[in-house]
N, C-alpha and C. Protein backbone atom coordinates (compact mmCIF):
# COMPACT_ATOMS: atom_id res chain seq x y z
N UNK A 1 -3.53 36.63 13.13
CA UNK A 1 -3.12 36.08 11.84
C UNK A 1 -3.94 36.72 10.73
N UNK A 2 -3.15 37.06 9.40
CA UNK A 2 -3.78 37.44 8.39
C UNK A 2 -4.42 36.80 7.54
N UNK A 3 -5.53 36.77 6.94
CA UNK A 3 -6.55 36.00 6.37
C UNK A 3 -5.48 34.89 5.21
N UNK A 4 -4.41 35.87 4.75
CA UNK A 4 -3.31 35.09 3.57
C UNK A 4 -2.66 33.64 4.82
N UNK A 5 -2.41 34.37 5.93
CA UNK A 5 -1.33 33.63 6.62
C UNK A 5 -2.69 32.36 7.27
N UNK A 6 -3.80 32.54 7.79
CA UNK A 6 -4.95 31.95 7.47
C UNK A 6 -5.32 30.80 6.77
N UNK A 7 -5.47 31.27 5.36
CA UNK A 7 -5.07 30.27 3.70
C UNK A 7 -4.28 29.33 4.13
N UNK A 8 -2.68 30.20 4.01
CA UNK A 8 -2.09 29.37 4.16
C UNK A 8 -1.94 27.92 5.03
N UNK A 9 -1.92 28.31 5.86
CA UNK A 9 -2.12 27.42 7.33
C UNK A 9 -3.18 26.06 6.97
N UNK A 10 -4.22 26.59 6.10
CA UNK A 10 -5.13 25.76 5.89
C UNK A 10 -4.85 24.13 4.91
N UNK A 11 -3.84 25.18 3.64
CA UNK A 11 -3.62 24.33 3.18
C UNK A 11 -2.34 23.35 3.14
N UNK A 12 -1.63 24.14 4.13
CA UNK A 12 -0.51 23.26 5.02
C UNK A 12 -1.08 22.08 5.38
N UNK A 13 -2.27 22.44 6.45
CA UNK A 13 -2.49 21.31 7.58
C UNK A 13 -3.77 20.28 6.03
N UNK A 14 -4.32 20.86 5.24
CA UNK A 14 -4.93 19.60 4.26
C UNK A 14 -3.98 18.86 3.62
N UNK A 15 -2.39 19.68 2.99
CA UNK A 15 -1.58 18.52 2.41
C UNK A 15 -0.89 17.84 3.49
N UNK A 16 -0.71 17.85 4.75
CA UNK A 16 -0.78 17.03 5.82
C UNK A 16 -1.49 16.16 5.89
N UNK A 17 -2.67 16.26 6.13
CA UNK A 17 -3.56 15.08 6.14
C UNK A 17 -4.01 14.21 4.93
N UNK A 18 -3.67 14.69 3.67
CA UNK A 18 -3.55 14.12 2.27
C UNK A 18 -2.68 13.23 2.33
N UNK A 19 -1.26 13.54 2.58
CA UNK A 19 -0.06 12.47 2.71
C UNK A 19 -0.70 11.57 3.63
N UNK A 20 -0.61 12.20 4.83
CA UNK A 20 -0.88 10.50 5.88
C UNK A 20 -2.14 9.82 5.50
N UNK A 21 -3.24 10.17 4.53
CA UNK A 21 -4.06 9.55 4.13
C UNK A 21 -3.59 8.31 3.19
N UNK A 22 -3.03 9.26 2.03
CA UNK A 22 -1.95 8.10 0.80
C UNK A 22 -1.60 7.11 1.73
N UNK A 23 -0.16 7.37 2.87
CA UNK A 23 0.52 6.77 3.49
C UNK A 23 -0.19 5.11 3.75
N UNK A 24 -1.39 5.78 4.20
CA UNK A 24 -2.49 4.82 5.18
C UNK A 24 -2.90 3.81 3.80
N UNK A 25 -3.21 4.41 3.28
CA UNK A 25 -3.90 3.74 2.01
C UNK A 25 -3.21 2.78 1.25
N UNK A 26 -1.76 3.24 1.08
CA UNK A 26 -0.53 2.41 0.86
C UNK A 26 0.19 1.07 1.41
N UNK A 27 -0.14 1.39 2.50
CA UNK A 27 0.10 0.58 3.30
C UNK A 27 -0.64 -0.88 3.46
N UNK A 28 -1.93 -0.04 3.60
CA UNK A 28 -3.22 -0.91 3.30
C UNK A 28 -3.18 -1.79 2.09
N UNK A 29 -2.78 -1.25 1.22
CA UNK A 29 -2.82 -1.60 -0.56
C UNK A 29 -1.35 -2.99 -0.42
N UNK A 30 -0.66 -2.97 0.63
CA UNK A 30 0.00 -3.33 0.50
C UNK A 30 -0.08 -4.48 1.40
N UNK A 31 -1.19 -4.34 2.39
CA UNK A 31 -1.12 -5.50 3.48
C UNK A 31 -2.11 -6.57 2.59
N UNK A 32 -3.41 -5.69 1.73
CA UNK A 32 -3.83 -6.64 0.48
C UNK A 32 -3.21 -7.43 0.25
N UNK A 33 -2.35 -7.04 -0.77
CA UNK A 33 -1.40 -7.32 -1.96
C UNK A 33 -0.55 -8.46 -0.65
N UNK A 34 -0.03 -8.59 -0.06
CA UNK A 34 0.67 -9.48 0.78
C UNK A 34 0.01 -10.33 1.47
N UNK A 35 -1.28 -10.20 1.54
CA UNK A 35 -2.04 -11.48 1.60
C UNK A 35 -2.73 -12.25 0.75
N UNK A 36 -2.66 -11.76 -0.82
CA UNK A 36 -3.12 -12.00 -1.85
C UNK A 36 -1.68 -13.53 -1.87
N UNK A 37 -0.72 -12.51 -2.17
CA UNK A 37 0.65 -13.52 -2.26
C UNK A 37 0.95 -14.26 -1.04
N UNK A 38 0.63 -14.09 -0.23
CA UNK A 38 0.80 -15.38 0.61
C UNK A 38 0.04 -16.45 0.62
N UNK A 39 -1.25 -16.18 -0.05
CA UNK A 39 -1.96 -16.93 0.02
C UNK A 39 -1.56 -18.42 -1.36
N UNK A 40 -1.24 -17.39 -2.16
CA UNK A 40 -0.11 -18.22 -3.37
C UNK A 40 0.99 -19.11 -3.15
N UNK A 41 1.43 -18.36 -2.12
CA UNK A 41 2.70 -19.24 -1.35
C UNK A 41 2.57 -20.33 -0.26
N UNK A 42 1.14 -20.28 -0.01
CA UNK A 42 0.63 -21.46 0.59
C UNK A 42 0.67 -21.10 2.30
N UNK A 43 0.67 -19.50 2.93
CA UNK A 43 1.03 -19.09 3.68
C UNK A 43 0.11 -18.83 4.59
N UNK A 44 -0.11 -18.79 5.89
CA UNK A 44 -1.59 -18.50 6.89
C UNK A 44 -1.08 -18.23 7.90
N UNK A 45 -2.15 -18.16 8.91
CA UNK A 45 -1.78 -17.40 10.31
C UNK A 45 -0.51 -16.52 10.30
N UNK A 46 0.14 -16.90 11.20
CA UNK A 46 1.46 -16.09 11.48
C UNK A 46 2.73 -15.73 10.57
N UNK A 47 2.57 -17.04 9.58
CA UNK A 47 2.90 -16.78 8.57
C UNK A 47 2.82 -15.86 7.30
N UNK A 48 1.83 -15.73 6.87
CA UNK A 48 0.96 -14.44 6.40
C UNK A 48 1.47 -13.41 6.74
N UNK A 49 0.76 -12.84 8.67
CA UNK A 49 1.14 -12.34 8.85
C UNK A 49 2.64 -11.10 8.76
N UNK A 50 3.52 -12.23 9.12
CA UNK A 50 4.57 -11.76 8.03
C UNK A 50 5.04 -11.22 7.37
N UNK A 51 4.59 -12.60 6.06
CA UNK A 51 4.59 -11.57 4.60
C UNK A 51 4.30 -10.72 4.60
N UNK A 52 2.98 -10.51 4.92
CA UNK A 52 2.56 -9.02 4.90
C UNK A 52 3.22 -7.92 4.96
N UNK A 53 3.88 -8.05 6.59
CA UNK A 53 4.47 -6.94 6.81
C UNK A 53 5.99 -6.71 5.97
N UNK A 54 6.43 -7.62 5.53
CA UNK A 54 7.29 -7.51 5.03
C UNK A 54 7.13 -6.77 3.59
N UNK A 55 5.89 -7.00 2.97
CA UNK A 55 5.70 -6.40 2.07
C UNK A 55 5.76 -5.24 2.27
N UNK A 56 5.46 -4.32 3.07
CA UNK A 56 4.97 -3.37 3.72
C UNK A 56 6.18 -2.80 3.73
N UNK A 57 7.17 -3.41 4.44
CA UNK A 57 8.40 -2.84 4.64
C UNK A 57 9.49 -2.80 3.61
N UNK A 58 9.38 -3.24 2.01
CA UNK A 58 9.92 -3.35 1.05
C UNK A 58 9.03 -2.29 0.43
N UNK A 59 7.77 -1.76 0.78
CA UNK A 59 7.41 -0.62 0.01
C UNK A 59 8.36 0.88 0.62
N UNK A 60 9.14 0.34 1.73
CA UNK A 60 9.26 1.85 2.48
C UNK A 60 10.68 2.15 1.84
N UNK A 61 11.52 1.09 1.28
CA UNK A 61 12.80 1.35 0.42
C UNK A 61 13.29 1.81 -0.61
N UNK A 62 12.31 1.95 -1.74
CA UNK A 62 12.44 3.46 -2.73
C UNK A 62 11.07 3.93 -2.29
N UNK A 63 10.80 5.20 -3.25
CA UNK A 63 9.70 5.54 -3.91
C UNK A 63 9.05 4.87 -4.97
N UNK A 64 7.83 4.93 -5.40
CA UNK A 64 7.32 4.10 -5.93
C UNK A 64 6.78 2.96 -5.68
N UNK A 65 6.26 1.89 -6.34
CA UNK A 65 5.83 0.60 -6.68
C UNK A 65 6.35 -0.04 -6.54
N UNK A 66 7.77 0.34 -7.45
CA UNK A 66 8.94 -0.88 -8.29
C UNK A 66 9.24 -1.70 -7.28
N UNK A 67 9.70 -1.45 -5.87
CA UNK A 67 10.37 -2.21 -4.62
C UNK A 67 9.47 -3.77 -4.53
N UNK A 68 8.59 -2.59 -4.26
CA UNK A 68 6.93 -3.95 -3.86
C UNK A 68 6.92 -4.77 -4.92
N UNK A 69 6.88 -4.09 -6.41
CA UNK A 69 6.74 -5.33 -7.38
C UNK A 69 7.85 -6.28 -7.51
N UNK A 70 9.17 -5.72 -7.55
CA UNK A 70 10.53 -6.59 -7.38
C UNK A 70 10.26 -7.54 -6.60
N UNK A 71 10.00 -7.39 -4.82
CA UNK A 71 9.90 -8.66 -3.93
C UNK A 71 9.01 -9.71 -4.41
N UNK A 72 8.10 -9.13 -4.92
CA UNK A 72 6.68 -9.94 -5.17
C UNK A 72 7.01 -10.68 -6.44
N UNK A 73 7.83 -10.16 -7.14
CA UNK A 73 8.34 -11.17 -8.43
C UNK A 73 9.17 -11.85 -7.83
N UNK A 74 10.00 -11.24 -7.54
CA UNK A 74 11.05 -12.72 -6.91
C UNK A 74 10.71 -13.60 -5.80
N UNK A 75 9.64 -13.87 -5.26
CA UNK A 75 8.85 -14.64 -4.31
C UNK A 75 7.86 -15.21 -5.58
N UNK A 76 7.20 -14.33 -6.13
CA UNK A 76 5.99 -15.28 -6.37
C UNK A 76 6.38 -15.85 -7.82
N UNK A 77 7.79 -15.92 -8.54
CA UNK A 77 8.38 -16.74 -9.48
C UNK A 77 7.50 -18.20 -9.63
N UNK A 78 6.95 -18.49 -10.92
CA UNK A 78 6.24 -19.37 -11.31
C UNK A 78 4.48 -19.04 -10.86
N UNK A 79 4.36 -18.42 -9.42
CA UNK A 79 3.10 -18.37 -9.06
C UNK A 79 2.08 -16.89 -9.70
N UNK A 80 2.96 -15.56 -10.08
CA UNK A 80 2.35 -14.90 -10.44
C UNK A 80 3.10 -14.04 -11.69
N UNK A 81 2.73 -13.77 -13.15
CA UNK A 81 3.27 -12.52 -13.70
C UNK A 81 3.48 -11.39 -13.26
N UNK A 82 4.52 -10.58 -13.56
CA UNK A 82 4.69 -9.58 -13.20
C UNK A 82 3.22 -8.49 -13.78
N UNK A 83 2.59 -9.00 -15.02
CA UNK A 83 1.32 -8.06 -15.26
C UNK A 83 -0.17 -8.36 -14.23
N UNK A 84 0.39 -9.91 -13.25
CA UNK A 84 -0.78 -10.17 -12.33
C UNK A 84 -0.80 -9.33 -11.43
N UNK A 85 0.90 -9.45 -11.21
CA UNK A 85 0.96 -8.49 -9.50
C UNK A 85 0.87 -6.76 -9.83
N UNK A 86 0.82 -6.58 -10.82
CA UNK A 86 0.62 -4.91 -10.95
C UNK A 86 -0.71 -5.01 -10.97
N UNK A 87 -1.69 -5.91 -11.52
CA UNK A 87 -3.29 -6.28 -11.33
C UNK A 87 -3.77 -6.28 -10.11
N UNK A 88 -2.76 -6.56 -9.27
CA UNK A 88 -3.32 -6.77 -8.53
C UNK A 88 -3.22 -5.57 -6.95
N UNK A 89 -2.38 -4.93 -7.38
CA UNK A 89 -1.55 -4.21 -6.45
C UNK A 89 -3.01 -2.81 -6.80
N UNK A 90 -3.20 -2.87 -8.09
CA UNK A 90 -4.17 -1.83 -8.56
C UNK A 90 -5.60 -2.60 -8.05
N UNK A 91 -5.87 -3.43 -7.94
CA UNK A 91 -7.39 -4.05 -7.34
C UNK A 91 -7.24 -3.58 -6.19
N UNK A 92 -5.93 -3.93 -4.87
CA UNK A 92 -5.77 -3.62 -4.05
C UNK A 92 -5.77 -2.60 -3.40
N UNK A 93 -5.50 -1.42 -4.16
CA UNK A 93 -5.24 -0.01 -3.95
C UNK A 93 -6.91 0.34 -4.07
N UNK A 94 -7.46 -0.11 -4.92
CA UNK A 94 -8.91 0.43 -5.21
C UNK A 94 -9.92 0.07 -3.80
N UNK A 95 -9.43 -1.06 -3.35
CA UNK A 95 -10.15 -1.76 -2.65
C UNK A 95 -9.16 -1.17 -0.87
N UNK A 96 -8.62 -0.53 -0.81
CA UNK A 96 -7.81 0.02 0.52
C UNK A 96 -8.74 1.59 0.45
N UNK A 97 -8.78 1.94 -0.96
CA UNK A 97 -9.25 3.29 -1.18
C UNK A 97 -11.27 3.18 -0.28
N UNK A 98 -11.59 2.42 -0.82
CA UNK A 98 -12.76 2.02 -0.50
C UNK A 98 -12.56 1.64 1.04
N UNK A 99 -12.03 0.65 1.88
CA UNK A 99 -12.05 0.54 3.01
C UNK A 99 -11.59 2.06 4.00
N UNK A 100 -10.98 2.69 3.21
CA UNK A 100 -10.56 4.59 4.13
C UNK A 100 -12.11 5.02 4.30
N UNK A 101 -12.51 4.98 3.00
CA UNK A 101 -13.62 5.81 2.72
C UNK A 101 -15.41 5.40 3.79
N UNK A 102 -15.14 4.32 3.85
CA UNK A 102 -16.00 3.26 4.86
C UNK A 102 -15.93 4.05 5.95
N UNK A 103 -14.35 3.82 6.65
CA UNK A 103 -14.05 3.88 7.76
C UNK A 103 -14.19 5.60 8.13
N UNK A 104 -14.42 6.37 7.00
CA UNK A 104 -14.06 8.14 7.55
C UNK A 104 -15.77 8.39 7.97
């Protein structure tokens, strides 16, 4: 292999591991954020549980945020603003970012 074809390769396999990092982090940001709101909803153990994942799985239906914030408004109606749950989705993300960084 040539030192270019080399490069390349290199930075193939780092934006590889960049995405599944986000991915991870996202996810994370999101199992937060779904136990934040369940906890609003008066939700525990297996219940929680759940939510969670459900949150999780409403992030995988567009791109973006918007999905996650939609469910989370229309669930947490009366319990949270829509400027809480973007507060909070961003605490969450900060705080998933920090638990990667622990764990590497």
């Amino acid at each position: 292999m040539s030192n270019l074809q080399n490069r390349e390769k290199a930075f193939e396999d780092m934006y590889a591991r960049d995405a599944e990092l986000r991915f991870k982090v996202l996810a994370r940001r999101d199992k937060l954020t779904g136990l934040w709101a369940a906890g609003l909803l008066g939700k525990s153990g297996a219940e929680a549980e759940d939510y969670w994942r459900a949150v999780i799985l409403a992030d995988l239906e567009l791109p973006g945020d918007e999905d996650v914030i939609a469910k989370l408004a229309a669930d947490l109606t009366g319990k949270a603003s829509d400027a809480e749950i973007r507060a909070q989705l961003q605490l969450c993300f900060i705080e998933a970012e920090r638990q990667f960084r622990e764990d590497m």
